[in-house]
N, C-alpha and C. Protein backbone atom coordinates (compact mmCIF):
# COMPACT_ATOMS: atom_id res chain seq x y z
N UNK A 1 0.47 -2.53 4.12
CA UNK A 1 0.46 -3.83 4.78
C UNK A 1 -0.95 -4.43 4.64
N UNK A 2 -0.66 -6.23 4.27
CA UNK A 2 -2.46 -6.85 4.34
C UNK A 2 -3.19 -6.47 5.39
N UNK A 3 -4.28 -6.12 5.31
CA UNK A 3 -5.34 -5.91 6.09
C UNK A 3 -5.02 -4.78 7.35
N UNK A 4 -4.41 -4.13 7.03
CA UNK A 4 -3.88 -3.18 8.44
C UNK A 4 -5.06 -2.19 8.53
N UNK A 5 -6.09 -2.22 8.05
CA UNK A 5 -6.97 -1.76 9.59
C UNK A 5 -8.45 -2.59 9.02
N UNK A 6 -8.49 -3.86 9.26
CA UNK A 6 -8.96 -5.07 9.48
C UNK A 6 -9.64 -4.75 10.49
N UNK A 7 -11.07 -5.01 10.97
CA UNK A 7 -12.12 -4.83 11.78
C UNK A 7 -12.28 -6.28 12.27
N UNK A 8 -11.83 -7.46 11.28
CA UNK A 8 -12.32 -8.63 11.95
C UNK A 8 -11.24 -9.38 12.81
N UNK A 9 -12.16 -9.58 13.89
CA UNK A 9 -11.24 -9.89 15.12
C UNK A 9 -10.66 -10.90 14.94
N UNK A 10 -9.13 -11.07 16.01
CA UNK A 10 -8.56 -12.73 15.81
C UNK A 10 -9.22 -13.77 15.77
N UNK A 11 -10.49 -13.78 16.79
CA UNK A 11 -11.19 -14.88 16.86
C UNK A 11 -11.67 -15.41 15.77
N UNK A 12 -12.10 -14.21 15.20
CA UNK A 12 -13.35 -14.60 13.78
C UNK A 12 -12.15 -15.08 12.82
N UNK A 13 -10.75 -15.00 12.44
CA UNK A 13 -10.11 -14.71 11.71
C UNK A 13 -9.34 -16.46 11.79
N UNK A 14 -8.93 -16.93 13.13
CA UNK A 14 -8.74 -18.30 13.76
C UNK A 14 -9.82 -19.52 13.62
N UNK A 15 -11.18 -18.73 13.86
CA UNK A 15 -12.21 -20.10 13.31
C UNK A 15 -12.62 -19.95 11.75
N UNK A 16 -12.08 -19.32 10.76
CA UNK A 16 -12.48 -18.71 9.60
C UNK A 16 -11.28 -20.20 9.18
N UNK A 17 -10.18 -20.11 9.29
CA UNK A 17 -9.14 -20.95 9.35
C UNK A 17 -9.23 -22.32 9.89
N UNK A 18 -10.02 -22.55 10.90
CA UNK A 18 -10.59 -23.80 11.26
C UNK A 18 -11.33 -24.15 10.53
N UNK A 19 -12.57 -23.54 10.11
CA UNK A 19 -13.28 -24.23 8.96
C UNK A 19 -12.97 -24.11 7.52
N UNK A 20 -12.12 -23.50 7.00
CA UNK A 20 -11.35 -23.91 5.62
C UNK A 20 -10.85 -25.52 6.13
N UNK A 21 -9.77 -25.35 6.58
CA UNK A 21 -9.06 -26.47 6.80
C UNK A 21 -10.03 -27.91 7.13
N UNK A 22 -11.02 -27.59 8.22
CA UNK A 22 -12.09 -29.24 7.70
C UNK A 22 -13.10 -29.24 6.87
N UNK A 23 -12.97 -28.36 6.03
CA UNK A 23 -13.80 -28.37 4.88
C UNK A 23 -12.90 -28.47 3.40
N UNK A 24 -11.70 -28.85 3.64
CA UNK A 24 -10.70 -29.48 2.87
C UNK A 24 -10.73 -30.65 3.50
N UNK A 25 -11.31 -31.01 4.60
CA UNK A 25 -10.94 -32.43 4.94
C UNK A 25 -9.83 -32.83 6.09
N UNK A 26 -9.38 -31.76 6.96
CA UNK A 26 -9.00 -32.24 8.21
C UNK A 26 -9.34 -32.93 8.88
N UNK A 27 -9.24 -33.50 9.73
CA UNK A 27 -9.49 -34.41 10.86
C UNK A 27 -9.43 -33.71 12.43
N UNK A 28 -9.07 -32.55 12.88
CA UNK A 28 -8.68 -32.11 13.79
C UNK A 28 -8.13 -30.91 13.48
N UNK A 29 -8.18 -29.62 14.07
CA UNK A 29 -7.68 -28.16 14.43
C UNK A 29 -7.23 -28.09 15.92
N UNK A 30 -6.22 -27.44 15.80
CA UNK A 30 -6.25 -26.89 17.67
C UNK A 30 -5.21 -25.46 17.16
N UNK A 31 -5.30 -24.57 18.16
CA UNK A 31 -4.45 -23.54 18.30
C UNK A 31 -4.14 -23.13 19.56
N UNK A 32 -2.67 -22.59 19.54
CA UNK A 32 -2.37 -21.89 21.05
C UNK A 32 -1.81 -20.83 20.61
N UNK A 33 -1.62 -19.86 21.89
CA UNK A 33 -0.67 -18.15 21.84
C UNK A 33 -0.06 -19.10 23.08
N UNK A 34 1.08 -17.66 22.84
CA UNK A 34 2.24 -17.71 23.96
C UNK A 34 2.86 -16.63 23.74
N UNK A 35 2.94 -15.49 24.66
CA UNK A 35 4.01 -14.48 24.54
C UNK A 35 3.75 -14.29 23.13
N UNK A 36 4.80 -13.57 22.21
CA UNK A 36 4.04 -13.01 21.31
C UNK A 36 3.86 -14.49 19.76
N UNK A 37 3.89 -15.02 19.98
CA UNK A 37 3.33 -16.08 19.10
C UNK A 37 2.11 -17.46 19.15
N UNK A 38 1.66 -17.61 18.00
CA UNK A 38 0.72 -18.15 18.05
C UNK A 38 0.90 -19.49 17.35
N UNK A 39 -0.14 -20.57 17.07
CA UNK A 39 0.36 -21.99 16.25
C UNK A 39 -0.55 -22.43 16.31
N UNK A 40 -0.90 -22.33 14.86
CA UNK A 40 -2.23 -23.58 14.52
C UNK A 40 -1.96 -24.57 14.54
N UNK A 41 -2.62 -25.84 14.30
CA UNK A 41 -2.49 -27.17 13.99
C UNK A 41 -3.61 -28.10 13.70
N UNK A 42 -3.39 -28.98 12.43
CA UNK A 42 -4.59 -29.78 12.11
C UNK A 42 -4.01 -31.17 11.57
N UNK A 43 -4.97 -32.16 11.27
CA UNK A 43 -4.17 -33.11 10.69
C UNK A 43 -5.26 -33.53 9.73
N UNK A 44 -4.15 -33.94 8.72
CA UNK A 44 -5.01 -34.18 7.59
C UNK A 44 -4.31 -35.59 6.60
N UNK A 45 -4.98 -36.66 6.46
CA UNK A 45 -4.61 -37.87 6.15
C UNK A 45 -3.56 -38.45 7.61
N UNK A 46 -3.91 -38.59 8.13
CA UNK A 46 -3.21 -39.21 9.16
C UNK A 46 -1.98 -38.22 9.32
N UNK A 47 -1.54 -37.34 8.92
CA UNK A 47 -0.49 -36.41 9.50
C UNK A 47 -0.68 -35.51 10.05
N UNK A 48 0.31 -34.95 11.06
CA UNK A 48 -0.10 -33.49 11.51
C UNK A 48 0.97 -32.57 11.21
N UNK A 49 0.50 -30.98 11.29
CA UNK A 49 0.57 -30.38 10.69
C UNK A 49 0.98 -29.41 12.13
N UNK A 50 1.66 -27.96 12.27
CA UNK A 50 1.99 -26.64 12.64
C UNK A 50 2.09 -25.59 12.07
N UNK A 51 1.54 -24.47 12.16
CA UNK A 51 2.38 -23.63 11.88
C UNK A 51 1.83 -22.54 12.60
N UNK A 52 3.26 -21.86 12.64
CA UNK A 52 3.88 -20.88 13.62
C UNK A 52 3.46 -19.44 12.91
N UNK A 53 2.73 -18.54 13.87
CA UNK A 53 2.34 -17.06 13.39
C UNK A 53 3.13 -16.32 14.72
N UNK A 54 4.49 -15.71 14.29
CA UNK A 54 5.10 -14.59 15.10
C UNK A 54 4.05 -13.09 14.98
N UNK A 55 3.55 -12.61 16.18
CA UNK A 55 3.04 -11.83 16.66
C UNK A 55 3.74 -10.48 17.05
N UNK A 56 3.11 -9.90 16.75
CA UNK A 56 3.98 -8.13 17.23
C UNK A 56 3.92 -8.65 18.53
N UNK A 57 5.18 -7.31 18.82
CA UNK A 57 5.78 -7.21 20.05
C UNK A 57 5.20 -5.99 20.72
N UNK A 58 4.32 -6.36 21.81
CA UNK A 58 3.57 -4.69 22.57
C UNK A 58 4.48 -3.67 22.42
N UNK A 59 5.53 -3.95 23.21
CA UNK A 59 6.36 -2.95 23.22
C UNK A 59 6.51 -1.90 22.18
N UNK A 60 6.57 -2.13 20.49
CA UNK A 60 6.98 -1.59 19.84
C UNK A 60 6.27 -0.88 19.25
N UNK A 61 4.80 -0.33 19.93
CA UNK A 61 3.76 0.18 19.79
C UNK A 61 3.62 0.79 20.83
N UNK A 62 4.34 1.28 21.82
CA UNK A 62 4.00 2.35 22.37
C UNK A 62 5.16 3.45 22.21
N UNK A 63 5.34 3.71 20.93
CA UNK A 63 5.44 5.08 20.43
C UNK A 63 4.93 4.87 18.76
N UNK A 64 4.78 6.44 18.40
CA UNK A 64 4.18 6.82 17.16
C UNK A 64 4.65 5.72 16.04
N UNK A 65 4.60 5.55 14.83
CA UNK A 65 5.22 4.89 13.87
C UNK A 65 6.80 5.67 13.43
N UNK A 66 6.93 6.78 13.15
CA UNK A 66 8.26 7.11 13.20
C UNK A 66 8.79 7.46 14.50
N UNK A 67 8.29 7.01 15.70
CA UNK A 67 9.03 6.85 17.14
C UNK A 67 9.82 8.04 17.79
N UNK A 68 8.46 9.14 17.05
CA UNK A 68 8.66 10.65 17.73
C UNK A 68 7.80 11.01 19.07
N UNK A 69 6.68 10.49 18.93
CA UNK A 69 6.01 10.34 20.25
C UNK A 69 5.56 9.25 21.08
N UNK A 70 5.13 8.97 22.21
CA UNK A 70 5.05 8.13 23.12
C UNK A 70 3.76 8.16 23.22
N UNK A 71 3.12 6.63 22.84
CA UNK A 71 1.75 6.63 22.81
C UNK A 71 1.00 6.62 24.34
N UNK A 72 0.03 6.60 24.19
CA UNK A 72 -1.01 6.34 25.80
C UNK A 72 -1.22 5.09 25.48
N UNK A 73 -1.35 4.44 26.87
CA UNK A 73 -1.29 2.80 27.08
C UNK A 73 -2.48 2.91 25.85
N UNK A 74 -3.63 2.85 26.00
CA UNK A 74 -4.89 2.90 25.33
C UNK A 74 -4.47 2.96 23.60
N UNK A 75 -4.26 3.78 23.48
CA UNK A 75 -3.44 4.07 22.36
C UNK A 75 -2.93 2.83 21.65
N UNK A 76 -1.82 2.33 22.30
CA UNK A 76 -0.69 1.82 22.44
C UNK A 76 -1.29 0.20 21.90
N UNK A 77 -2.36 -0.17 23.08
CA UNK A 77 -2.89 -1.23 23.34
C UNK A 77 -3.99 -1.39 21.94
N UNK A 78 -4.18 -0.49 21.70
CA UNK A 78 -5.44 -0.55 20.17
C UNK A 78 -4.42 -1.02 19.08
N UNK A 79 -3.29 -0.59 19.05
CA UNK A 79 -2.34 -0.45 17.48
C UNK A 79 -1.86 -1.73 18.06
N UNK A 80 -1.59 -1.90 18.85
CA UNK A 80 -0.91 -4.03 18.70
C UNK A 80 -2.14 -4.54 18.46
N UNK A 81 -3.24 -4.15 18.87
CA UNK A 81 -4.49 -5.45 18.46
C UNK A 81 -4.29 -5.06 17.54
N UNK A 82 -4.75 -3.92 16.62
CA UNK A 82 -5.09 -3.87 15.11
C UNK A 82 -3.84 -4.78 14.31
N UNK A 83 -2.27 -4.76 14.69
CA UNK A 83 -1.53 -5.53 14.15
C UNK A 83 -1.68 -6.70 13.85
N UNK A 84 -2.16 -7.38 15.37
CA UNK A 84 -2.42 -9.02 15.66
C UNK A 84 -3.41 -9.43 14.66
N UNK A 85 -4.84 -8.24 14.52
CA UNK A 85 -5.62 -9.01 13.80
C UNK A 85 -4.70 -9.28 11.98
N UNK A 86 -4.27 -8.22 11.64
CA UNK A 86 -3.99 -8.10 10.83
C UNK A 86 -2.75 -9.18 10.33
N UNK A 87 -2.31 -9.90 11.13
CA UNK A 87 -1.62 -11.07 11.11
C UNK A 87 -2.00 -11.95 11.00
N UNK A 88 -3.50 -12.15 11.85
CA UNK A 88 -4.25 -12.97 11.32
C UNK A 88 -4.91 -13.28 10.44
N UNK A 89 -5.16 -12.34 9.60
CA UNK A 89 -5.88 -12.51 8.49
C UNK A 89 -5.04 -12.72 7.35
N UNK A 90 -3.68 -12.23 7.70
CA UNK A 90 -2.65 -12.67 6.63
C UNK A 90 -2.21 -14.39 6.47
N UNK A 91 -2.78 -14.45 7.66
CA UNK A 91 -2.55 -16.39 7.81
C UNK A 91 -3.58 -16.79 7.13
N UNK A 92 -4.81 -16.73 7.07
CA UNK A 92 -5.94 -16.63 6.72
C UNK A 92 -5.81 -17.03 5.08
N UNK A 93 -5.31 -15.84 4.97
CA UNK A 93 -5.15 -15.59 3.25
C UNK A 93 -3.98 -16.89 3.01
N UNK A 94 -2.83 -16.62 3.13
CA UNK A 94 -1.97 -18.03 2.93
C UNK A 94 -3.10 -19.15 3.18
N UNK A 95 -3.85 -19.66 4.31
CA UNK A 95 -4.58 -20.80 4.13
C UNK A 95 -5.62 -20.80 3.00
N UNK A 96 -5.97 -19.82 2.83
CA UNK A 96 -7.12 -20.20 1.76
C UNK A 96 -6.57 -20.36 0.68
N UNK A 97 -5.13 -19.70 0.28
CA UNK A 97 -4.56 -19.41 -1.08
C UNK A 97 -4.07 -20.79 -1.15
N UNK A 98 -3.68 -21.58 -0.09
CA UNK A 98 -3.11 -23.09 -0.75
C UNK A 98 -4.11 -23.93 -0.77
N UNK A 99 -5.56 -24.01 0.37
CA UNK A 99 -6.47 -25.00 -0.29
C UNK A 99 -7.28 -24.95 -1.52
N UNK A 100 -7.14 -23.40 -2.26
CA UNK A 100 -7.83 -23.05 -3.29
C UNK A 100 -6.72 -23.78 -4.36
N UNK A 101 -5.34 -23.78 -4.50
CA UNK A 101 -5.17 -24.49 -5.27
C UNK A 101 -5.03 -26.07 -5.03
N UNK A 102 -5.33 -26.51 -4.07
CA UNK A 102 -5.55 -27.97 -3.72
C UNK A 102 -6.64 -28.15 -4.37
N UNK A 103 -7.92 -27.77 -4.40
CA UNK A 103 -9.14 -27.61 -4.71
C UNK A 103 -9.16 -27.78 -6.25
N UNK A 104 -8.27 -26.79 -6.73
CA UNK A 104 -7.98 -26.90 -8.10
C UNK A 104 -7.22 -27.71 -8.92
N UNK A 105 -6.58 -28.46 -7.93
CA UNK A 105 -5.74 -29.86 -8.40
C UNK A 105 -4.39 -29.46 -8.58
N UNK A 106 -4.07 -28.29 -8.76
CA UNK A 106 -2.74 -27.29 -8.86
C UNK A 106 -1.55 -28.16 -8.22
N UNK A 107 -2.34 -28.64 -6.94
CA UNK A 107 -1.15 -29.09 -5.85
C UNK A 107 -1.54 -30.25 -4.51
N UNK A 108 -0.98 -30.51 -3.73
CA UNK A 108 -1.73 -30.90 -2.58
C UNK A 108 -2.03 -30.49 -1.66
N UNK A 109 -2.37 -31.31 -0.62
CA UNK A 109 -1.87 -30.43 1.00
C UNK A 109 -0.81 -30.53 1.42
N UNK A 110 -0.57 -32.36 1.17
CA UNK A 110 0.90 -32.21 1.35
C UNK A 110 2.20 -31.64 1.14
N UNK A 111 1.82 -31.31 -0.03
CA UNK A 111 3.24 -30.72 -1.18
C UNK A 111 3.31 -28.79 -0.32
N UNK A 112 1.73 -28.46 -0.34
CA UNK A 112 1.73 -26.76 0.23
C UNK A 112 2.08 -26.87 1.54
N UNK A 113 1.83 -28.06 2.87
CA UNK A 113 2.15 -27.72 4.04
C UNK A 113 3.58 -28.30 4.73
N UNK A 114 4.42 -29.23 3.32
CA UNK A 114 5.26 -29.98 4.04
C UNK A 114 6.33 -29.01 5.14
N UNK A 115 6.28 -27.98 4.59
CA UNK A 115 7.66 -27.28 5.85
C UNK A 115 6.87 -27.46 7.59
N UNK A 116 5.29 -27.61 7.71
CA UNK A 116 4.52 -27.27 8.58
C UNK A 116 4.45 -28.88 9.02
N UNK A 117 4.82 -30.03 8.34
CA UNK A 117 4.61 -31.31 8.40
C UNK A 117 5.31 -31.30 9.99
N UNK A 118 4.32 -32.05 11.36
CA UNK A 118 5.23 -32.37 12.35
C UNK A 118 6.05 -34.12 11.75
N UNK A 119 7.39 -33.63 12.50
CA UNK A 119 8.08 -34.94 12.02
C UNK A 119 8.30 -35.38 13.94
N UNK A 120 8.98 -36.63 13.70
CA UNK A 120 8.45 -37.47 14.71
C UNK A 120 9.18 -37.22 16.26
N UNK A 121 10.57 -35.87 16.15
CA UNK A 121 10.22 -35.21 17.43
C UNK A 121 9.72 -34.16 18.23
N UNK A 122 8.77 -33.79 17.48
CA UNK A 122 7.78 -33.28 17.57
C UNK A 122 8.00 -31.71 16.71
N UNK A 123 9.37 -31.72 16.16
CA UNK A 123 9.71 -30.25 15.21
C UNK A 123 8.92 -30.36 13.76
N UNK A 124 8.89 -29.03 13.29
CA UNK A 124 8.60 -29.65 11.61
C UNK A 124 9.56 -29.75 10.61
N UNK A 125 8.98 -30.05 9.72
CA UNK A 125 9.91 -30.16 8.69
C UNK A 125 11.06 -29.01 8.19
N UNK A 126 10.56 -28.02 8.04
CA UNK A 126 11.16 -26.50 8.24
C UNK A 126 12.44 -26.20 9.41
N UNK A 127 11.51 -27.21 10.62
CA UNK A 127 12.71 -26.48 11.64
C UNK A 127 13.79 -27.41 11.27
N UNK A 128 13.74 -28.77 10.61
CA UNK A 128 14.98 -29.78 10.99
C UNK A 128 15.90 -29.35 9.46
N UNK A 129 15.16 -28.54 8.56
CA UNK A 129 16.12 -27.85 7.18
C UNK A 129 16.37 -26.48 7.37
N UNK A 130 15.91 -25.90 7.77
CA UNK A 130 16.07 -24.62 7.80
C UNK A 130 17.33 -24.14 8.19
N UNK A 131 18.09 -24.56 8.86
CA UNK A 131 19.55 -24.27 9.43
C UNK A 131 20.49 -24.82 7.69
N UNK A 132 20.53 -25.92 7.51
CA UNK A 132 21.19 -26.22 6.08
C UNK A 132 20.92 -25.18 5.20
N UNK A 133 19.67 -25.18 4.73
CA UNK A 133 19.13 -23.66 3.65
C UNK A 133 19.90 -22.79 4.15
N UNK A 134 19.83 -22.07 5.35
CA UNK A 134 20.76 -20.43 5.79
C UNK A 134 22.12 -21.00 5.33
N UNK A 135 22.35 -21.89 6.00
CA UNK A 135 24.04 -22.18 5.79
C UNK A 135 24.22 -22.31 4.48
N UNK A 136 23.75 -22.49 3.30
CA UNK A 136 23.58 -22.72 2.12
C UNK A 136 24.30 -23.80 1.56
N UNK A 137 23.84 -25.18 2.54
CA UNK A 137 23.96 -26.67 2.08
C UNK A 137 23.07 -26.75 1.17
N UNK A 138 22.70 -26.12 0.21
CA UNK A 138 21.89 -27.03 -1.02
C UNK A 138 22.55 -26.75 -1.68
N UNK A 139 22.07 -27.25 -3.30
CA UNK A 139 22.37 -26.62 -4.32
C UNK A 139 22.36 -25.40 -4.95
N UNK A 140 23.19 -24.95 -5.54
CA UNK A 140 22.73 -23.61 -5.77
C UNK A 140 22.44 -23.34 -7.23
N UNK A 141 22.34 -24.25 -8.19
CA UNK A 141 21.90 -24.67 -9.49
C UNK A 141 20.52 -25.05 -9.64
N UNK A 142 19.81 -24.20 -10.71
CA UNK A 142 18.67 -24.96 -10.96
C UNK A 142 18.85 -26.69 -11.60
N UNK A 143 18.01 -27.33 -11.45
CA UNK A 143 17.73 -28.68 -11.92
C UNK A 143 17.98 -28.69 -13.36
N UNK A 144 18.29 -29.89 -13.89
CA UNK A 144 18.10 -29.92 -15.41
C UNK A 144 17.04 -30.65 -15.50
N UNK A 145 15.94 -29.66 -16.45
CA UNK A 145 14.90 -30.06 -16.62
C UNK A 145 14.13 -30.67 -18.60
N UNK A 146 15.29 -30.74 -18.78
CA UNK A 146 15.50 -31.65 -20.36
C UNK A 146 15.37 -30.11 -21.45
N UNK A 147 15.22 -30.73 -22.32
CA UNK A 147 15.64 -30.08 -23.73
C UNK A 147 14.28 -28.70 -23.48
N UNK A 148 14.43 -27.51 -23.72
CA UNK A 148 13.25 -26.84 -24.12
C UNK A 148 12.80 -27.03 -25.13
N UNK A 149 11.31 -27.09 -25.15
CA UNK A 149 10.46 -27.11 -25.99
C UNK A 149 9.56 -25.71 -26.57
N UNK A 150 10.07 -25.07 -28.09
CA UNK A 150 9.23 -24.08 -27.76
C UNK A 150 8.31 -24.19 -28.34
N UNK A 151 7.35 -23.41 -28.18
CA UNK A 151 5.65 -23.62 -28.54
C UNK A 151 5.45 -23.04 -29.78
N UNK A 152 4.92 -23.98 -30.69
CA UNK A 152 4.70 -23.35 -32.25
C UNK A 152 3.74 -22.11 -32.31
N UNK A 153 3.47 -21.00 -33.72
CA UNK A 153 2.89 -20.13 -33.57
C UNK A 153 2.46 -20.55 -34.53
């Protein structure tokens, strides 16, 4: 697993992510937790933006990894932080990996964050498709993308 025994704390790992993002040119960061999830948010060209980091569940850390023994709170309480950070830094990496190709012209922000795009009741873009995708209202054909061209040798 990324970063699973990661030393750098959520904090460092949350403002590491704040300053990518206005050093691409945000306008604004904020983040909250709740129970076990977390949610960044920034806006960038006049839009704003979410996204959602599901967080381990305490519970499922107080026993061993193959769930032969029963950890000590202490115990218990070290292996969900080490998870959390390690979640965080996996967000981390996704953020840097899409402004590096923004950076590189590869793509945009828009085009890498639209599922994270807030739309105007206050869900994102993700939450108001995401039910069609499972149900498998799209297509299930690739596009026609014209004649292949193959490359001379």
């Amino acid at each position: 697993m990324y970063a699973s025994q990661t030393m750098v704390s959520v904090d460092k790992s949350r403002s590491e992510i704040e300053r990518l993002l206005m050093r691409h040119g945000a306008q604004g960061f904020a983040y909250a937790t709740e129970g076990n999830s977390a949610m960044i948010g920034f806006r960038h060209n006049n839009l704003a933006y979410k996204i959602f980091l599901p967080l381990p569940e305490r519970e499922q850390f107080n026993r061993t990894p193959k769930g032969r023994k029963r950890r000590y709170a202490e115990d218990a309480e070290r292996a969900w932080e080490q998870a959390c950070r390690s979640h965080w830094r996996a967000l981390g990496l996704i953020v840097k990996a899409k402004l590096e190709a923004v950076a590189l012209g590869i793509t945009t922000i828009e085009k890498e964050f639209a599922p994270d795009l807030i739309m105007g009741d206050g869900r994102t873009l993700y939450e108001h498709t995401s039910a069609a995708i499972v149900a498998g209202k799209v297509p299930k054909a690739l596009p026609y993308f014209g004649p292949v061209i193959e490359a001379s040798r």
